[in-house]
Protein backbone atom coordinates (compact mmCIF):
# COMPACT_ATOMS: atom_id res chain seq x y z
CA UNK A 1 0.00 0.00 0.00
CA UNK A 2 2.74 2.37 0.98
CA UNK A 3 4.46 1.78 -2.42
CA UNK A 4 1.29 2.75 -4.29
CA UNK A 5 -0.29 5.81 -2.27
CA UNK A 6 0.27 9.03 -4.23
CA UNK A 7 3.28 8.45 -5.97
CA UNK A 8 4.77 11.46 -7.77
CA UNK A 9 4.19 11.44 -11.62
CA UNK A 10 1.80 12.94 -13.88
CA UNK A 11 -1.54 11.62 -12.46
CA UNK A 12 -0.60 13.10 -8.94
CA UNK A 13 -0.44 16.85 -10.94
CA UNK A 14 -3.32 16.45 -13.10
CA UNK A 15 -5.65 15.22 -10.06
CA UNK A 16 -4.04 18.24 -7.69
CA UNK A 17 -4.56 20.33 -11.15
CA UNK A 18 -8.17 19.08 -10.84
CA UNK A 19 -8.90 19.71 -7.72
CA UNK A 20 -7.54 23.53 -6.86
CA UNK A 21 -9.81 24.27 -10.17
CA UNK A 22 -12.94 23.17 -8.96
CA UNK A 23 -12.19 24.89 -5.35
CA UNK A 24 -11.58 28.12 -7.73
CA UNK A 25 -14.78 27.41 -9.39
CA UNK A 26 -16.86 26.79 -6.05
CA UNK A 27 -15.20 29.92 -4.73
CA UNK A 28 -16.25 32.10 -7.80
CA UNK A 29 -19.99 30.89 -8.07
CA UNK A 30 -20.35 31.27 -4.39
CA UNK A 31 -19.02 34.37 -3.72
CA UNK A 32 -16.71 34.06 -0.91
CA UNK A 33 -13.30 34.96 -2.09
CA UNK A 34 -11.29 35.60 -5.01
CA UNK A 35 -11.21 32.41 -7.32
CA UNK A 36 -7.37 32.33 -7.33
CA UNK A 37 -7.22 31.51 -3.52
CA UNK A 38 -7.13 28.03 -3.44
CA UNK A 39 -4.72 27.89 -7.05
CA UNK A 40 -2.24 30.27 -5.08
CA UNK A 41 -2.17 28.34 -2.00
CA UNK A 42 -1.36 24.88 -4.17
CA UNK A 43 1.41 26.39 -5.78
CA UNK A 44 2.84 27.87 -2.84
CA UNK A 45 2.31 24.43 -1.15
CA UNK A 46 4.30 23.06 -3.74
CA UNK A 47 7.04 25.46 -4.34
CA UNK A 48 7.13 25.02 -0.13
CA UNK A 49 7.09 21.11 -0.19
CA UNK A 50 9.72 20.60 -3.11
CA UNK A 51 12.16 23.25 -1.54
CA UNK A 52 11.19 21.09 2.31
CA UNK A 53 11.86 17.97 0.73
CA UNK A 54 15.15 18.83 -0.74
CA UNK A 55 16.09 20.00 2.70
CA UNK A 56 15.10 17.26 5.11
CA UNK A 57 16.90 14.72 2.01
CA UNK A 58 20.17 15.98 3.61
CA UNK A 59 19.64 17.28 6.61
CA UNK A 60 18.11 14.22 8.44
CA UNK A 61 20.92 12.09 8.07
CA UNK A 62 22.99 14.02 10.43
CA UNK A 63 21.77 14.70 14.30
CA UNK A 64 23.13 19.02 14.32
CA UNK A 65 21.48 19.56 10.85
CA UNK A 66 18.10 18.02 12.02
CA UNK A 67 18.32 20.27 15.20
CA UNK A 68 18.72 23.38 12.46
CA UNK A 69 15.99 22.08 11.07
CA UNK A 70 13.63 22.17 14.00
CA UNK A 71 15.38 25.64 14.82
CA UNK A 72 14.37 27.37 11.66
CA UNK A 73 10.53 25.69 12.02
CA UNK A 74 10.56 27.12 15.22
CA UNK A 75 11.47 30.71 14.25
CA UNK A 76 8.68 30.29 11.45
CA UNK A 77 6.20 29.41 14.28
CA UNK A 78 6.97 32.15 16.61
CA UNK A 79 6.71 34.25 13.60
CA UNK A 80 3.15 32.88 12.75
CA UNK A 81 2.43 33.21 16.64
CA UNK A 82 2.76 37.07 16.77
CA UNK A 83 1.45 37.87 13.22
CA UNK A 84 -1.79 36.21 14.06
CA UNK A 85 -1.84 37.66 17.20
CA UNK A 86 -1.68 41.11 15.86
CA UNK A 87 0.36 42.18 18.79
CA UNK A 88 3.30 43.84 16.57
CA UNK A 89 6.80 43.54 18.34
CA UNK A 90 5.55 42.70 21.62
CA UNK A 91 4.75 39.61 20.03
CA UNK A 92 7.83 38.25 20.24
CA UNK A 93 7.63 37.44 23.63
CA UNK A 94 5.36 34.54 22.68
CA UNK A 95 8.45 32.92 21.38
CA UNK A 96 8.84 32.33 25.21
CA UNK A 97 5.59 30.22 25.43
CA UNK A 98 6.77 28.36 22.18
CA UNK A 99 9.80 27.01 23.72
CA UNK A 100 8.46 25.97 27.15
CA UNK A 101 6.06 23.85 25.39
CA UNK A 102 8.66 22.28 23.14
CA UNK A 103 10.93 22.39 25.29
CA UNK A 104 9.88 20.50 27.64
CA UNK A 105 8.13 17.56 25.34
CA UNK A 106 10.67 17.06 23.23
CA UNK A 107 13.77 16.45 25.81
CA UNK A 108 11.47 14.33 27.63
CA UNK A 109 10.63 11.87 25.23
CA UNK A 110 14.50 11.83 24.29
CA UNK A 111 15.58 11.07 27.81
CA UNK A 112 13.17 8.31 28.06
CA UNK A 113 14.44 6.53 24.85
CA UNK A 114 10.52 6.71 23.46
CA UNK A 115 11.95 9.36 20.44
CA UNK A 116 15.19 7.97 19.48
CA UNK A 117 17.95 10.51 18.99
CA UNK A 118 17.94 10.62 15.13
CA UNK A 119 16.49 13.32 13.04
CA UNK A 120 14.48 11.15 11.06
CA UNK A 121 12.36 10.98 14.16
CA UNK A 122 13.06 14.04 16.24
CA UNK A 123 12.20 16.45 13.31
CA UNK A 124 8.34 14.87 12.59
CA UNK A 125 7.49 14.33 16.37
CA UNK A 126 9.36 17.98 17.36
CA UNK A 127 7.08 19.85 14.08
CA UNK A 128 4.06 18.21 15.14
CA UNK A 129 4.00 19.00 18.99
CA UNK A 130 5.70 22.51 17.74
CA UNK A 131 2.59 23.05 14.95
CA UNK A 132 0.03 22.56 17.96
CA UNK A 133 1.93 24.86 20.88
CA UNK A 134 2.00 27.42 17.66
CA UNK A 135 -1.93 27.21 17.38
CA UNK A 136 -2.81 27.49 20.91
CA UNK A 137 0.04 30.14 21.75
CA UNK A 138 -1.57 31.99 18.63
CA UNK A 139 -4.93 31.43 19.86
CA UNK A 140 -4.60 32.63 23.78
CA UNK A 141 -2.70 35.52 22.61
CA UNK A 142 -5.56 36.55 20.32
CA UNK A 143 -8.61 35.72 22.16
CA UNK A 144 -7.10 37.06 25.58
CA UNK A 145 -6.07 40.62 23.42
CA UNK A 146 -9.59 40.51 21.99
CA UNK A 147 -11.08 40.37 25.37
CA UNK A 148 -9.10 43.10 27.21
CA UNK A 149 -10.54 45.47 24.25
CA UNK A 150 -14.18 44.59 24.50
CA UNK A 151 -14.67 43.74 28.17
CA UNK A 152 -12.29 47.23 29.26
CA UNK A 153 -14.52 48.35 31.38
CA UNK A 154 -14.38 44.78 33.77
CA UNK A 155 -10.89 45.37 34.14
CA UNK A 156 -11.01 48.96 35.36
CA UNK A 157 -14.26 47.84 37.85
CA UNK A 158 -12.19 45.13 38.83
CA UNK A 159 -8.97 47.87 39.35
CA UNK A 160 -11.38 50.22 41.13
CA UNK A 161 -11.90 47.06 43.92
CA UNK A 162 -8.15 47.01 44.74
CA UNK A 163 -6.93 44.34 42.11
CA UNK A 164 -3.77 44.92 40.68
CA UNK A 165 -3.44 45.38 36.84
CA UNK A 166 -2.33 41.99 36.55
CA UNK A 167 -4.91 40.33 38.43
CA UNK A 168 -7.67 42.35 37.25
CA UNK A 169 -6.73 41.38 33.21
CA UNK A 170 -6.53 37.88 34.46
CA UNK A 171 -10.26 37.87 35.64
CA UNK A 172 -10.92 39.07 32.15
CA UNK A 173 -8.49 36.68 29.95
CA UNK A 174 -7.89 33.96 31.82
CA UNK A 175 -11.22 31.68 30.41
CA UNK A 176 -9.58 32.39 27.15
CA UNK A 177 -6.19 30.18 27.73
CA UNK A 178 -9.24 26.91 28.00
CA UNK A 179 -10.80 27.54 24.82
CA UNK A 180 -7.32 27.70 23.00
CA UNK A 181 -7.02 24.40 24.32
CA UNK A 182 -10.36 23.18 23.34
CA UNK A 183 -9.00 22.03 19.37
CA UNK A 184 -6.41 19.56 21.23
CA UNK A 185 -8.85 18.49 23.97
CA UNK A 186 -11.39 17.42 21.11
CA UNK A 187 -8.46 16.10 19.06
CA UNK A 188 -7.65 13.83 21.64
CA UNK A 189 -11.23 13.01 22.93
CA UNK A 190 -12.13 11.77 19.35
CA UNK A 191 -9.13 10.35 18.00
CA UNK A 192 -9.95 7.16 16.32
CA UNK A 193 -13.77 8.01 16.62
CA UNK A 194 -13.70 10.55 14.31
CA UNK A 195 -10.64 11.38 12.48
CA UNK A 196 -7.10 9.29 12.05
CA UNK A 197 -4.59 12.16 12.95
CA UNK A 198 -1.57 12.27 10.76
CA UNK A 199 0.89 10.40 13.05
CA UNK A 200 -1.35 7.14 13.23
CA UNK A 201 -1.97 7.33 9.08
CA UNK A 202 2.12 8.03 8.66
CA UNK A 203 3.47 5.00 10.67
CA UNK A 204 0.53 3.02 8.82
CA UNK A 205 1.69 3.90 5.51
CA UNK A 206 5.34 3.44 6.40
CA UNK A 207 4.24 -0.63 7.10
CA UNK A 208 4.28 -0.16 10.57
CA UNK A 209 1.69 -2.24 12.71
CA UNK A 210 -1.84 -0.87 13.31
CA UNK A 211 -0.86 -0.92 17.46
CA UNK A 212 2.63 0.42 16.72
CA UNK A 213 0.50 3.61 15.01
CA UNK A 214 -1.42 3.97 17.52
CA UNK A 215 1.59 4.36 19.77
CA UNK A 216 2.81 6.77 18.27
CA UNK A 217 -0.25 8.73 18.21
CA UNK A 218 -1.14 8.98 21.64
CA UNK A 219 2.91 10.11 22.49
CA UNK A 220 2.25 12.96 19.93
CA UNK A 221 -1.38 13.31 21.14
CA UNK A 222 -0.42 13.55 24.96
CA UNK A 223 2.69 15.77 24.05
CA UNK A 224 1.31 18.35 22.69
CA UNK A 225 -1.59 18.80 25.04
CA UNK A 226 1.41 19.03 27.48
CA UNK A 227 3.16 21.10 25.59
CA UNK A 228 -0.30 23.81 24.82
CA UNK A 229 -0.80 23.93 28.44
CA UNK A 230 2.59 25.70 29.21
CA UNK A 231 2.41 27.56 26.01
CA UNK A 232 -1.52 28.93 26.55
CA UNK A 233 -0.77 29.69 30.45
CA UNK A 234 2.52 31.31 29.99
CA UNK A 235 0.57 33.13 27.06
CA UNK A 236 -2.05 34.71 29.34
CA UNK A 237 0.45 35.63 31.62
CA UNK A 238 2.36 37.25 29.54
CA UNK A 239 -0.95 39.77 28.53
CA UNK A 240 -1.72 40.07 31.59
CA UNK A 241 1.57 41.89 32.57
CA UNK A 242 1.64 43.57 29.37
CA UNK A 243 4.54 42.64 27.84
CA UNK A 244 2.24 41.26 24.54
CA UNK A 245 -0.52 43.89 23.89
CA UNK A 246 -2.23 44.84 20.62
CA UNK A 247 -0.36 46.55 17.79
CA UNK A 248 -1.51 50.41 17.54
CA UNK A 249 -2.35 49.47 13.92
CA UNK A 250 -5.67 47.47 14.72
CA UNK A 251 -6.73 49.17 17.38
């Protein structure tokens, strides 16, 4: 099965060819964007995925190049983090939230011996624990800014009864660090039930053992929910204080 599923050659482009036209078609007739979106975002995907593959080719067979690897995805992530945020500069403090959560996951599952020192597995468990801090660092960051603009007014009643600045933005953002971790939570809840993450399908594809997938799963699963809860709390902390507010521009 593995030798068969999507294999690069002309039927591959013409049914990826096929496919980003009709999403350009559905997106014209509908209404709700321009009908280059999708087209764009292939192409990009592409140009990203041939220039990724050449990369990893070399760099995984040495242990320092992998760790480059994961270095530049995490500079792209922190990136992501405080553009989506639109907190401007003070968004790079979220890189701190970033590398608690992977921080922590990944040197744990190396010191157990359950992620073998190798690239070819620290670089695919690393990204995907590293893609899910990103979304709930972006997410608490966002939600929590969001709130401190429309609920003002709690935060100064709650200022007026003594609270410090600190503690009276946390009364205000701090339900917002749970529902950043809400995507995870139900990712976790309904794995197997209602989706086959990526991790289980990979190890599946590479021959591995149906058990062995599942494995592998729940380690990225549990890791990253790990690794969301020190990003999202050290996220509303961080707005709380002040050191990540919202950029002048979008106010």
């Amino acid at each position: 099965m593995s030798t068969s599923l999507a294999e690069p050659g002309i039927p591959l482009a013409v049914l990826c060819v096929v496919m980003a036209l009709l999403a350009a078609i559905v997106y014209r007739v509908s209404g709700i964007g321009p009908s280059f979106t999708v087209p764009a975002a292939a192409l990009r995907g592409v140009a990203q995925l041939a220039a990724v593959s050449l990369v990893l080719t070399a760099a995984l067979e040495y242990l320092w190049s992998s760790l480059l690897v994961l270095l530049a995805m995490f500079v792209a992530a922190a990136f992501t983090s405080a553009r989506r945020s639109e907190s401007g500069l003070s968004g790079s403090w979220l890189a701190i939230p970033l590398a608690a959560g992977i921080g922590v996951v990944v040197p744990l599952c190396l010191m157990t011996g359950v992620v073998p020192a190798q690239g070819i597995a620290i670089v695919p468990v690393g990204g995907i624990i590293l893609g899910g801090t990103m979304i709930a660092t972006s997410l608490s960051a966002r939600r929590s800014l969001d709130a401190l603009s429309q609920r003002r007014g709690e935060v100064e009643a709650a200022l007026s009864l003594g609270l410090s600045e600190r503690d009276s933005r946390l009364e205000v953002i701090r339900p917002t660090a749970a529902d950043a971790l809400l995507p995870g939570l139900d990712q976790t809840r309904t794995v197997g039930l209602v989706t086959l993450p990526g991790a289980f399908v990979g190890v599946l594809l590479a021959s591995g053992s149906a058990i062995q997938a599942g494995a592998v799963q729940i380690l990225v699963l549990v890791g990253i929910l790990l690794a969301q809860s020190l990003a999202a709390s050290l996220t509303v902390e961080f707005v709380a204080r002040g050191y990540v507010q919202r950029s002048p521009r979008v106010k």
